[in-house]
Protein backbone atom coordinates (compact mmCIF):
# COMPACT_ATOMS: atom_id res chain seq x y z
CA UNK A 1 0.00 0.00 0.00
CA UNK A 2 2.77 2.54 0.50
CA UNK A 3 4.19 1.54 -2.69
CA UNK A 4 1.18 2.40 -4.33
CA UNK A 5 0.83 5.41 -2.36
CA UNK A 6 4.53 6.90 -3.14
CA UNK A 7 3.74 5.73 -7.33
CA UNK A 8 0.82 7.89 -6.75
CA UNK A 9 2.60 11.09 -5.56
CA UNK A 10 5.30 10.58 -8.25
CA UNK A 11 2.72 10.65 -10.90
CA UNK A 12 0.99 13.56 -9.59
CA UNK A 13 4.10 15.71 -8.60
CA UNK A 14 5.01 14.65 -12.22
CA UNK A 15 1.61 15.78 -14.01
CA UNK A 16 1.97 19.17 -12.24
CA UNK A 17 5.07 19.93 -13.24
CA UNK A 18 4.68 19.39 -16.85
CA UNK A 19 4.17 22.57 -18.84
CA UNK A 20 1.07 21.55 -20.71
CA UNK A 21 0.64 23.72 -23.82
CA UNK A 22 -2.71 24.05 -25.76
CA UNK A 23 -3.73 24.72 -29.08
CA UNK A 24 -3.94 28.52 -28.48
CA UNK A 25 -0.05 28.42 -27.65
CA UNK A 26 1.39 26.83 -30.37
CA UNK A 27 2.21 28.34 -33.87
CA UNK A 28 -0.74 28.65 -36.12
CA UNK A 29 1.90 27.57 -39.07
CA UNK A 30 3.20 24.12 -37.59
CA UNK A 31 -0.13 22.05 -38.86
CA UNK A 32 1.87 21.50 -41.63
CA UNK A 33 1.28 17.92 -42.70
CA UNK A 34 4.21 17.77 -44.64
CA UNK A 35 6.92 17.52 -41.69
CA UNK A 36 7.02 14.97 -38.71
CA UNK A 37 5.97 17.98 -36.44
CA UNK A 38 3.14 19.08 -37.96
CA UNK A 39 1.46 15.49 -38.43
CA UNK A 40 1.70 14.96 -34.58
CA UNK A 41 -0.16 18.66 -34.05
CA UNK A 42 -2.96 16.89 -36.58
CA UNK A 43 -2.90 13.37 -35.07
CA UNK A 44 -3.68 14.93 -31.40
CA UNK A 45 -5.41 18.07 -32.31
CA UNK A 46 -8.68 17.23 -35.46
CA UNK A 47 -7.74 13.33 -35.35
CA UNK A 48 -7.61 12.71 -31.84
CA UNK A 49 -10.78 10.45 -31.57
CA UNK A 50 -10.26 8.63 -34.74
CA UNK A 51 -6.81 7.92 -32.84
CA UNK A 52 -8.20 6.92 -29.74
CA UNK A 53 -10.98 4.48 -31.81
CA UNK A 54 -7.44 2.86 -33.93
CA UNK A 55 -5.81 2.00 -30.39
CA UNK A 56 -8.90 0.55 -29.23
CA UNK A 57 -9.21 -1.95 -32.36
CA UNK A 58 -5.56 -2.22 -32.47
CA UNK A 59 -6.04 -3.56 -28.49
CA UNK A 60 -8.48 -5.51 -29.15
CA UNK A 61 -6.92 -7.51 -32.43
CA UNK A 62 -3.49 -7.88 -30.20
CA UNK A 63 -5.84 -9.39 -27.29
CA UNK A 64 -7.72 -11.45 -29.72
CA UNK A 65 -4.15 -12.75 -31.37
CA UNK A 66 -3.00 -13.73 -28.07
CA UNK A 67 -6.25 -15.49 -26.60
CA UNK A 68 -6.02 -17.41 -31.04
CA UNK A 69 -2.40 -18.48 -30.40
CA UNK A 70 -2.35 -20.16 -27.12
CA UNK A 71 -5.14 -22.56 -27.73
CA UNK A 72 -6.50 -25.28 -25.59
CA UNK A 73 -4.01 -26.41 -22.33
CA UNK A 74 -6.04 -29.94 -22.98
């Protein structure tokens, strides 16, 4: 239980330290999709839920995989 506790605080003093920007911070030029930079700004900012719905299928298929390929213990 103290383990868990002292994760806990590191997480949190972690997450409050981080400068978080937002979208009214950053450059209104860098949505570029043409450089590495600009494609993350796109994936996270207008594609964030069509993101979040690819990692849930891609979970899913890797879970599915896993539960095909080790088969009966009979």
């Amino acid at each position: 239980m103290i383990i868990a506790g002292l994760f806990l605080a590191v997480v949190l003093v972690s997450l409050y330290g981080t400068g978080w920007t937002t979208v009214e911070q950053l450059p209104q030029n860098i949505a570029d999709p043409s450089n590495i930079k600009g494609l993350g700004v796109l994936i996270f900012t207008d594609f964030v839920i069509p993101f979040e719905i690819l990692s849930v299928v891609l979970l899913s298929s890797l879970i599915g995989a896993i539960y095909l390929a080790k088969g009966d213990d009979n």
